[in-house]
N, C-alpha and C. Protein backbone atom coordinates (compact mmCIF):
# COMPACT_ATOMS: atom_id res chain seq x y z
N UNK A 1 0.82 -1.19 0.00
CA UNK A 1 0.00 0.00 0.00
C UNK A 1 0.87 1.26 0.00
N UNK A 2 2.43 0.92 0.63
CA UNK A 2 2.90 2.09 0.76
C UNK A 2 3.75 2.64 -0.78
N UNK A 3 3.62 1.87 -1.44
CA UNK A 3 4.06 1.46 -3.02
C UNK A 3 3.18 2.64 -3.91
N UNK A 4 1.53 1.94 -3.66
CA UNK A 4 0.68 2.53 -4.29
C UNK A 4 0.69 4.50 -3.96
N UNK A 5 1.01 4.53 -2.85
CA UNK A 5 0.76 5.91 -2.08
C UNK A 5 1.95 7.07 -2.27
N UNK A 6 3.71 6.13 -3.01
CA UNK A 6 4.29 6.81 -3.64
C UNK A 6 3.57 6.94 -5.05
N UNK A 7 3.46 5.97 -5.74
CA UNK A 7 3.09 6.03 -7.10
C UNK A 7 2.07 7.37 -7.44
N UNK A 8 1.17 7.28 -6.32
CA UNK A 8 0.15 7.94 -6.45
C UNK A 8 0.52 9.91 -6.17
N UNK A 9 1.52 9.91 -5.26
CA UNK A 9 2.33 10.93 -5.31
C UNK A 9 3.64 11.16 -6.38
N UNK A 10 4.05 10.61 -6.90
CA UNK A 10 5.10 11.28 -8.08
C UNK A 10 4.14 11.29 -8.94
N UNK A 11 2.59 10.54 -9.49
CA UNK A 11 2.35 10.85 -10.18
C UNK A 11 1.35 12.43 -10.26
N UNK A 12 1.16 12.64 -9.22
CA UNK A 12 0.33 13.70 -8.92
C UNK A 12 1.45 14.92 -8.94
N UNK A 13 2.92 14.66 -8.25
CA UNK A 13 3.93 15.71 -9.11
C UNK A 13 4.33 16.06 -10.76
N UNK A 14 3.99 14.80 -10.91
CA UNK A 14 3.89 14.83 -12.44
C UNK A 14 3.20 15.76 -13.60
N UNK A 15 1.58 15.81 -12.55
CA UNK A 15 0.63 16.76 -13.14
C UNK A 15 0.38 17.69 -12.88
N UNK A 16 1.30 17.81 -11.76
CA UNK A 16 1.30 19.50 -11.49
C UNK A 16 2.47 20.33 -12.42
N UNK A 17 3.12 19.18 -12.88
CA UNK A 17 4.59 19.98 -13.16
C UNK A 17 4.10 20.09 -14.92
N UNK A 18 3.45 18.99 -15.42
CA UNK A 18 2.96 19.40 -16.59
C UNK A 18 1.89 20.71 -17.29
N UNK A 19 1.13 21.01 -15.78
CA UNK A 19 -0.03 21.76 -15.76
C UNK A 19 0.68 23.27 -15.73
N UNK A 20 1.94 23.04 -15.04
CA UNK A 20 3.32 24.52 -15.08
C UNK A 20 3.53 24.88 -16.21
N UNK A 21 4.35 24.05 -16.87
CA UNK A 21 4.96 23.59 -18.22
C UNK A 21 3.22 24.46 -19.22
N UNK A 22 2.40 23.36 -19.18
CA UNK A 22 1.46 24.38 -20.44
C UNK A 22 0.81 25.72 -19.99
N UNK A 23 0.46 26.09 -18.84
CA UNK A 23 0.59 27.53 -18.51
C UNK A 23 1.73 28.34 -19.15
N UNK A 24 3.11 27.77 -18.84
CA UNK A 24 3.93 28.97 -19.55
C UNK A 24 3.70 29.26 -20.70
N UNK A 25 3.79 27.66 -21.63
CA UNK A 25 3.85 28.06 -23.10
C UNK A 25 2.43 28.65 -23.80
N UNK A 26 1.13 27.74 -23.04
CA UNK A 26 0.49 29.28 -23.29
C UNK A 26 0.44 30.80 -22.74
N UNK A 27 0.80 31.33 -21.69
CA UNK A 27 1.54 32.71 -21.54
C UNK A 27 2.58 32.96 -22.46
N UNK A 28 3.64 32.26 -22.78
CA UNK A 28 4.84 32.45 -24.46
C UNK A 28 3.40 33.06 -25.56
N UNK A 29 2.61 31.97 -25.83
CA UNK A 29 1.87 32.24 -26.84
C UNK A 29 0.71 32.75 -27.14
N UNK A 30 0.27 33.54 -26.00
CA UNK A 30 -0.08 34.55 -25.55
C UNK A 30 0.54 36.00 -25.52
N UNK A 31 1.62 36.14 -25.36
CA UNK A 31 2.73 37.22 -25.46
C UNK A 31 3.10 37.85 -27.44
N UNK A 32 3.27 36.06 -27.72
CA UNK A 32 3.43 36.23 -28.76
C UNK A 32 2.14 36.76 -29.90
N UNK A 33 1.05 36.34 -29.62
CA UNK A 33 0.28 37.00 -30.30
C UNK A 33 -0.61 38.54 -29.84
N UNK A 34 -0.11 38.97 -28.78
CA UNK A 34 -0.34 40.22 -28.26
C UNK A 34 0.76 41.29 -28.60
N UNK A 35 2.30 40.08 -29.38
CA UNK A 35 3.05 41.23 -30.01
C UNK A 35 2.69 41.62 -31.46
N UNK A 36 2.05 40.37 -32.22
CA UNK A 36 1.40 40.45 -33.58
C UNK A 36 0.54 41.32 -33.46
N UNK A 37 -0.51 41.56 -32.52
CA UNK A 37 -1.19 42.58 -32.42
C UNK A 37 -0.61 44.16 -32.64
N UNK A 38 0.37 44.24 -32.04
CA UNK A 38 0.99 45.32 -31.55
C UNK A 38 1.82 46.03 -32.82
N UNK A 39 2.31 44.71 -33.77
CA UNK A 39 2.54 45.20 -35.21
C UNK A 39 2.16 45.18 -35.75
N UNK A 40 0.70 44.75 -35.95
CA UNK A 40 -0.16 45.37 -37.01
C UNK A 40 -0.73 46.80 -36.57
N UNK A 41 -0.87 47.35 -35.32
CA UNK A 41 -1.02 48.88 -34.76
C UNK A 41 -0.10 49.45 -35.23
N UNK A 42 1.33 48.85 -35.37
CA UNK A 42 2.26 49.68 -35.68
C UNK A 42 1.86 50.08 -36.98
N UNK A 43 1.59 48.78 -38.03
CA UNK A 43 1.61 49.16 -39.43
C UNK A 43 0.51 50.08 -39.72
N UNK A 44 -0.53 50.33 -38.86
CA UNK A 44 -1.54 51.02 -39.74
C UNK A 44 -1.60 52.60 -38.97
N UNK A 45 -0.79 52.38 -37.86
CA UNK A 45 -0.09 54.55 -37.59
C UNK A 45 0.80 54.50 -38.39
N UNK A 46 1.80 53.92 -38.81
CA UNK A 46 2.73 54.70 -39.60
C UNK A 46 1.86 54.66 -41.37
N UNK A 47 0.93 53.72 -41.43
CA UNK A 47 0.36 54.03 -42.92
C UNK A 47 -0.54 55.16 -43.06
N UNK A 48 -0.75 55.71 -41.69
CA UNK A 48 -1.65 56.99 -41.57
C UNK A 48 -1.00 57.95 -41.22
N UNK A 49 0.53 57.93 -40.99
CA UNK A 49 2.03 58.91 -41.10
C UNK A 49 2.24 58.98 -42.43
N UNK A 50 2.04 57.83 -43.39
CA UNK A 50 2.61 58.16 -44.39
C UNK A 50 1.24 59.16 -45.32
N UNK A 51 -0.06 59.09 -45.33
CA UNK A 51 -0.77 59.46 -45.93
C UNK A 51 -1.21 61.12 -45.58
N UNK A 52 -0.79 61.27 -43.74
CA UNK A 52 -0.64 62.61 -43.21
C UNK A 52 0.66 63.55 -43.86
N UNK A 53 1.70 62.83 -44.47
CA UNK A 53 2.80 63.61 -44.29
C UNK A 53 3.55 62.66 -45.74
N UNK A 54 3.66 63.04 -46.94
CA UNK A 54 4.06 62.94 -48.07
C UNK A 54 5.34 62.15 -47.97
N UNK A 55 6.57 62.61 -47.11
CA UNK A 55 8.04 62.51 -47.00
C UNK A 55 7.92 61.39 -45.93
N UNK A 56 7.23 61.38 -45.44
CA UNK A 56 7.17 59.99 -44.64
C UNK A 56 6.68 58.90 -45.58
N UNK A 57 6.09 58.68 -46.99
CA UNK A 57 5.88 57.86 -47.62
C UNK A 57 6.46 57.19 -48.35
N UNK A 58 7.82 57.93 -48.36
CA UNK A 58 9.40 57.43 -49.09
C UNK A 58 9.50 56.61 -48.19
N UNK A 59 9.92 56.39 -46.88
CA UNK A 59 9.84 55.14 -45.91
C UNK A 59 9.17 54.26 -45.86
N UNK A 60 8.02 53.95 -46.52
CA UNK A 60 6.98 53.38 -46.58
C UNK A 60 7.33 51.76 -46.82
N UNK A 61 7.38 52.15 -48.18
CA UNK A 61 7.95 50.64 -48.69
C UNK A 61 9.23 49.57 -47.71
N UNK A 62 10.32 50.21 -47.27
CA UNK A 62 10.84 49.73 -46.30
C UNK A 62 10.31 49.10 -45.34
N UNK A 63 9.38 50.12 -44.51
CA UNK A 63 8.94 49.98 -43.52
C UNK A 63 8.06 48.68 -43.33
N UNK A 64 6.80 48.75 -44.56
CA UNK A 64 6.33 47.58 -44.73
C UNK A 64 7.09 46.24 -44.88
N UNK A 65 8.59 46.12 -45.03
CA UNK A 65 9.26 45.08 -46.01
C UNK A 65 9.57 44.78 -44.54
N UNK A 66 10.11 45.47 -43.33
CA UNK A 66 10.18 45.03 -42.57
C UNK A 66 9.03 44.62 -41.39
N UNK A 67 8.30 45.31 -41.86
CA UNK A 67 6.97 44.61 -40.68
C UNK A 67 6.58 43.12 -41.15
N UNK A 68 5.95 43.60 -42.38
CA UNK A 68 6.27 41.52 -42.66
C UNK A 68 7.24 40.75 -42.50
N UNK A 69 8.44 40.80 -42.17
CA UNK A 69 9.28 39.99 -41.68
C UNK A 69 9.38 39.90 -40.48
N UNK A 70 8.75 41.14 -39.38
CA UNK A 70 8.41 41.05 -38.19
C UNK A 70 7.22 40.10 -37.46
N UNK A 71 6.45 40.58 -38.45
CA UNK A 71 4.68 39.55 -38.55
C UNK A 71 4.92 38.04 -38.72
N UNK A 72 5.47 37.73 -39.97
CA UNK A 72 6.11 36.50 -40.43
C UNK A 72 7.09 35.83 -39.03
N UNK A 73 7.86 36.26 -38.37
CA UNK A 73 8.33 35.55 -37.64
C UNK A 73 7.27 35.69 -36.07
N UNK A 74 6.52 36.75 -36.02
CA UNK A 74 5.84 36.22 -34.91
C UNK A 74 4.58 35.25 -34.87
N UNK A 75 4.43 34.79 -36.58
CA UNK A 75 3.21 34.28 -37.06
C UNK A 75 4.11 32.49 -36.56
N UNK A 76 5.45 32.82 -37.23
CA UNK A 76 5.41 31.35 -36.65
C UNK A 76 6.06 31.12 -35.20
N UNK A 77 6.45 31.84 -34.57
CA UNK A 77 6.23 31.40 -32.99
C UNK A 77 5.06 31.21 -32.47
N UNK A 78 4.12 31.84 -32.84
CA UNK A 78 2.55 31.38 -32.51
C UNK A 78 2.41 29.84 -32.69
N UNK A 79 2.54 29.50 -34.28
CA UNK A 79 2.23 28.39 -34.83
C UNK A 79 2.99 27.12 -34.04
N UNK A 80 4.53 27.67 -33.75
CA UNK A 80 5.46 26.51 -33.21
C UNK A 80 5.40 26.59 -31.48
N UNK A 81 4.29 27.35 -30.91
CA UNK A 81 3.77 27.16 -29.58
C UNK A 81 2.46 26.71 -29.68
N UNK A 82 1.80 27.12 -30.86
CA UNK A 82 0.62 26.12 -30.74
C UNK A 82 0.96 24.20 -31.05
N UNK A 83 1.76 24.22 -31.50
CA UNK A 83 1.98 23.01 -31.31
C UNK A 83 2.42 22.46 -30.13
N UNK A 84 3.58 23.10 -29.52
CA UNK A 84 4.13 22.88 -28.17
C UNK A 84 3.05 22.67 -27.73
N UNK A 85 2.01 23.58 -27.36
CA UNK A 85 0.68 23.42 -26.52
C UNK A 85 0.08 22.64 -26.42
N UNK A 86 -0.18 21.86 -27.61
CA UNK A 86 -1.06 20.57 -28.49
C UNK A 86 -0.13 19.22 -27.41
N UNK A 87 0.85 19.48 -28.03
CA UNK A 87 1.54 18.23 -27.03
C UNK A 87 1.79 18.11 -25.44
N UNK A 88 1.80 19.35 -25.38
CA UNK A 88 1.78 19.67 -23.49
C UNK A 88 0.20 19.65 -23.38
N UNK A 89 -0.97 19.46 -23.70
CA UNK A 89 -1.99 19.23 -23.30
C UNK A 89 -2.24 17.33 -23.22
N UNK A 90 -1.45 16.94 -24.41
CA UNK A 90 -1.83 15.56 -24.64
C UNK A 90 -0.77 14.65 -23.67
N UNK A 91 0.20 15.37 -23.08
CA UNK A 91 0.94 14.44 -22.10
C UNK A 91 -0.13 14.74 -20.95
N UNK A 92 -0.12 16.38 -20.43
CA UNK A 92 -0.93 16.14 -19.18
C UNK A 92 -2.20 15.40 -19.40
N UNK A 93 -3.10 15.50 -20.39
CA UNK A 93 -4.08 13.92 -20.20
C UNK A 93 -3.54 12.94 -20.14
N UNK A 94 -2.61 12.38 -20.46
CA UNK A 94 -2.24 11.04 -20.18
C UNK A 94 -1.90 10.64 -18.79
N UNK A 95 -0.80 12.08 -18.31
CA UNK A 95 -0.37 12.23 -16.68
C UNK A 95 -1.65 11.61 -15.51
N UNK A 96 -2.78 12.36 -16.23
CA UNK A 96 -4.18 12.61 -15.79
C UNK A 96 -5.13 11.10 -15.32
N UNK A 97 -4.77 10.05 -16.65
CA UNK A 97 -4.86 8.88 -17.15
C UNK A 97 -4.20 8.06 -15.89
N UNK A 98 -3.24 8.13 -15.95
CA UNK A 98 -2.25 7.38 -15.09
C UNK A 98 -2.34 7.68 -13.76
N UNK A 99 -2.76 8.87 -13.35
CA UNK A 99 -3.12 9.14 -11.46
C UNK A 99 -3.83 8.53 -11.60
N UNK A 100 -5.31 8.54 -12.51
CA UNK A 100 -6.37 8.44 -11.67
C UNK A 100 -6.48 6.73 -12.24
N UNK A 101 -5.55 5.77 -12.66
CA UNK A 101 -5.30 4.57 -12.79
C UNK A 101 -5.46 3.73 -11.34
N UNK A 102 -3.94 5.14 -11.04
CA UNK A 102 -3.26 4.93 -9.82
C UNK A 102 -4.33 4.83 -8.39
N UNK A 103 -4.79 5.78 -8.60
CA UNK A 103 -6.01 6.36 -7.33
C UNK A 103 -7.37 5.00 -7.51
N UNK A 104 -7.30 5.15 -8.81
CA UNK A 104 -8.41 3.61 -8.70
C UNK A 104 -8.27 2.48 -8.01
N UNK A 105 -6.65 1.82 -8.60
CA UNK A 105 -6.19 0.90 -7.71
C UNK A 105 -6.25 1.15 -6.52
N UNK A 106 -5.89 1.96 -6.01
CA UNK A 106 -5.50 2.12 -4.69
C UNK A 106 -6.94 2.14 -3.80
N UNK A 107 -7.80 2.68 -3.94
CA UNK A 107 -9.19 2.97 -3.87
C UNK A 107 -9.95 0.92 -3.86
N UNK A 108 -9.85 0.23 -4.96
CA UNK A 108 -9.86 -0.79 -4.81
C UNK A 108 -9.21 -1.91 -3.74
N UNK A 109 -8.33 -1.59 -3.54
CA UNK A 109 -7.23 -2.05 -2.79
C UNK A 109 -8.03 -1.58 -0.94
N UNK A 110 -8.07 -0.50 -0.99
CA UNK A 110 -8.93 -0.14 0.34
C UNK A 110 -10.44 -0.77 0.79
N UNK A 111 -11.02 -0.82 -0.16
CA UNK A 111 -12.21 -2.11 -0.38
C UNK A 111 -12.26 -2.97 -0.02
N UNK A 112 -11.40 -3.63 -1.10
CA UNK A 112 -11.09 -5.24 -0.68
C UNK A 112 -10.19 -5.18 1.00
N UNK A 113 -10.07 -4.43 1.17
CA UNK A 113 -8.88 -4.49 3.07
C UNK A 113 -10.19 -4.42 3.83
N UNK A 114 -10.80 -3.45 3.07
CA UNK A 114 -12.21 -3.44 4.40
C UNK A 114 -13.23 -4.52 4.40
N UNK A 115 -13.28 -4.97 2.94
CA UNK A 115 -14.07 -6.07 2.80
C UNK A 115 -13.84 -7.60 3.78
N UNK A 116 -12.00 -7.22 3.90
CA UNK A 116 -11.59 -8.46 3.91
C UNK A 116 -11.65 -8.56 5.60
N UNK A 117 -11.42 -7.25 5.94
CA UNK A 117 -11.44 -6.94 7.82
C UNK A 117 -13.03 -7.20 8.19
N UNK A 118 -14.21 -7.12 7.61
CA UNK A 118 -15.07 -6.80 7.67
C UNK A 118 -15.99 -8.72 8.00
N UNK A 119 -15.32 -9.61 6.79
CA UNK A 119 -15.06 -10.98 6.67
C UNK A 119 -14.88 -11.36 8.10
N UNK A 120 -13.35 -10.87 8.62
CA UNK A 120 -12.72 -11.47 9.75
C UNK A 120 -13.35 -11.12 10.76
N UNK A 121 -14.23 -10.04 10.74
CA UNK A 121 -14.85 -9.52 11.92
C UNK A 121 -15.86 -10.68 12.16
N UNK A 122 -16.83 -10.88 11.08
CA UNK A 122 -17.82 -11.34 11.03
C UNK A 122 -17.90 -13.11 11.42
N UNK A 123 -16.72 -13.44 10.63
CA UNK A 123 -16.27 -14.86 11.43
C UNK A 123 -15.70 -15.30 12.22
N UNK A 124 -15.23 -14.11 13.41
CA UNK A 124 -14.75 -14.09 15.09
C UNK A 124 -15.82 -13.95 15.74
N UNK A 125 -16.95 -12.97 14.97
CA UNK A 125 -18.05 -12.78 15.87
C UNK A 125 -19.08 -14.75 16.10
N UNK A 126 -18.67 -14.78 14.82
CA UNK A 126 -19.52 -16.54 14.41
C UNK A 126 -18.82 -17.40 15.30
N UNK A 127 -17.68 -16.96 15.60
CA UNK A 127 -17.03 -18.14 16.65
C UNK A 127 -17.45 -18.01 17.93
N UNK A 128 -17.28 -16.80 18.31
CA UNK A 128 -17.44 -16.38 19.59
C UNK A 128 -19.23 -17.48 19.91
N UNK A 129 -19.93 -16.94 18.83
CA UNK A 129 -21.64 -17.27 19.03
C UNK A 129 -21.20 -18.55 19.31
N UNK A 130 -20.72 -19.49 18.12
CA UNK A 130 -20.56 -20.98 18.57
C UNK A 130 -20.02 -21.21 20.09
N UNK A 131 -19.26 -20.70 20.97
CA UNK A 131 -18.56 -20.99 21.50
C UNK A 131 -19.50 -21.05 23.00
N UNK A 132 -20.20 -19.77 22.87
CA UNK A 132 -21.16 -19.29 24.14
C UNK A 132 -21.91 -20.42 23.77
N UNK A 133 -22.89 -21.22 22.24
CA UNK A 133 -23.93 -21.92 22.13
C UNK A 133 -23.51 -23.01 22.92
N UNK A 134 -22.23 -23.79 22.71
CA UNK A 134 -21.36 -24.63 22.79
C UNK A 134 -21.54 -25.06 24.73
N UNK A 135 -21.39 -23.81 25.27
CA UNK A 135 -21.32 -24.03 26.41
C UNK A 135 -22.16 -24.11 27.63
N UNK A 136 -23.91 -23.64 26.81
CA UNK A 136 -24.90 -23.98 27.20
C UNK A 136 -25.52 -25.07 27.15
């Protein structure tokens, strides 16, 4: 029992430490698409700099050449944390799988002890009866 009651504790560290783990990377990918946000704000004040102010429209083209390469790389940290995510969700179900395996057994295991104490009770009490009948 004292087997089951580690098992049942590393695995319950297990799911806490996985449940850490996909919090961050969704906060990463969360961050990351609150910076995509933040450059497409960029792109559409400076496209309303360039349409306010003539000489700011010579920058333009640049400017755009580099926001899409800014966008573009935060498009795929999104994409390569949504995957991270995908898989840090599908271990902690499994983590999830395996406690509550664990907790079943163990849960069973307490049953059958009570079942089995419950037995022994019942056929000490049957002796005892024989014993008093016995002596009348």
């Amino acid at each position: 029992m004292k087997a089951m009651g580690s098992l049942i504790r590393i695995s319950t560290h297990e799911v806490e430490t996985l449940q850490k783990r996909l919090a961050d990377i969704v906060d990463r990918r969360t961050h990351a698409e609150l910076k995509l946000a933040v450059l497409e704000a960029e792109g559409e004040s400076e496209l309303q700099n360039a349409r306010a102010d003539a000489e700011a429209g010579w920058y333009m083209a640049g400017f755009r050449e580099g926001l899409k390469l800014r966008k573009a790389e935060a498009m795929d940290a999104i994409d390569t944390l949504a995957l991270e995510e995908a898989g840090a969700r599908d271990a902690l179900a499994e983590a999830f799988e395996a406690l509550k395996k664990y907790e079943h057994v163990a849960e069973n295991h307490r049953l059958a002890a009570r079942k089995e104490a419950g037995r022994r009770e019942t056929a000490a009490l049957d002796e005892l009866g024989l014993r008093r009948a016995g002596q009348r």
